[in-house]
Protein backbone atom coordinates (compact mmCIF):
# COMPACT_ATOMS: atom_id res chain seq x y z
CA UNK A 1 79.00 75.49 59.14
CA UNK A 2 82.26 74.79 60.02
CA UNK A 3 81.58 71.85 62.70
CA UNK A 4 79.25 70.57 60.14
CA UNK A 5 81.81 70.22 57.79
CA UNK A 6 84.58 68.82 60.35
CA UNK A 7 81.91 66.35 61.44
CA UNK A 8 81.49 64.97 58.06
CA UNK A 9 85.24 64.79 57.22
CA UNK A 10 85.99 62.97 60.77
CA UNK A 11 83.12 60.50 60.01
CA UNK A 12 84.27 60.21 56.25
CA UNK A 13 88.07 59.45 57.34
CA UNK A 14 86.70 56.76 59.56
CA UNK A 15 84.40 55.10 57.19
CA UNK A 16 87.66 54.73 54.23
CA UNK A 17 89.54 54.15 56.33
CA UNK A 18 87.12 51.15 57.76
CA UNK A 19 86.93 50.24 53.91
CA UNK A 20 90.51 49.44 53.72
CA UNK A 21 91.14 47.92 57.36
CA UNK A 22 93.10 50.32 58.23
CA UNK A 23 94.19 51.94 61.76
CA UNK A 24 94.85 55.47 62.92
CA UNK A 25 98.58 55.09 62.45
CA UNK A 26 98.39 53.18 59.18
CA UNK A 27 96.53 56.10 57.52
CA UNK A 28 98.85 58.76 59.31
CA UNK A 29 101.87 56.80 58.03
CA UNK A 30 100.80 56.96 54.52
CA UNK A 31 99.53 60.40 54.42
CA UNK A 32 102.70 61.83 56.11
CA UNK A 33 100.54 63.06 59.27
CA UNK A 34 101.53 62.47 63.04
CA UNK A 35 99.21 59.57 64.30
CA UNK A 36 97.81 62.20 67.04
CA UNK A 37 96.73 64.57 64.49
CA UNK A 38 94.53 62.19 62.41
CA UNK A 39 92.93 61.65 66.28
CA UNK A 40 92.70 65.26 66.86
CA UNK A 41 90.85 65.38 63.23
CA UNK A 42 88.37 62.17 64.05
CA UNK A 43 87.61 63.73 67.36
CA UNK A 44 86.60 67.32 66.51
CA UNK A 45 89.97 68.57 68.41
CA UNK A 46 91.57 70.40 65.52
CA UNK A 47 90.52 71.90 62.06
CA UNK A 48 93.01 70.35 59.43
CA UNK A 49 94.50 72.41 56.48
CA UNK A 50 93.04 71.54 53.15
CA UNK A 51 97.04 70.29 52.09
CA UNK A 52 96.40 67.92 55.43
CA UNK A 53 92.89 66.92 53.70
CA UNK A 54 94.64 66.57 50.67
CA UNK A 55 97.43 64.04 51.86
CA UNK A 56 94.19 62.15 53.31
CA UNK A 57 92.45 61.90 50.01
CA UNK A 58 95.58 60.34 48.06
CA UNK A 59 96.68 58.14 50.75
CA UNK A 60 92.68 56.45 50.34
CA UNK A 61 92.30 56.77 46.63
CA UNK A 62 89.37 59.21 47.20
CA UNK A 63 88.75 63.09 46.12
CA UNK A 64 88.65 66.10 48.57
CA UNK A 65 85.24 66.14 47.69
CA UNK A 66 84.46 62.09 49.20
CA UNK A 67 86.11 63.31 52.24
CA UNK A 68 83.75 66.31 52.89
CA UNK A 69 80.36 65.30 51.09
């Protein structure tokens, strides 16, 4: 369950931020999160903390739940 859920935030990070044009670093800038991390996230390497999810979600104008549906 947990991979499931990690696979559809990766893929849901990518697709807003594909929405707004937007790299890697332009998303990590304006959620306050290292450049490497939001890679780690896209690429299954880490599991982020709901704040981390959270500072995603208001730097795209989305919900928590957008990110993970």
């Amino acid at each position: 369950m947990e991979q499931e859920i990690r696979e559809k935030l990766a893929h849901n990070l990518k697709v807003e931020r594909a929405k707004k044009n937007w790299t890697q670093e332009q998303l990590a800038e304006l959620s306050d999160v290292s450049t490497k991390h939001v890679t780690k996230i896209e690429t299954l390497k880490v599991t982020p903390s709901i704040y981390i999810v959270y500072k995603f979600s208001k730097a795209l104008g989305v919900t928590i739940d957008d990110l993970l549906k």
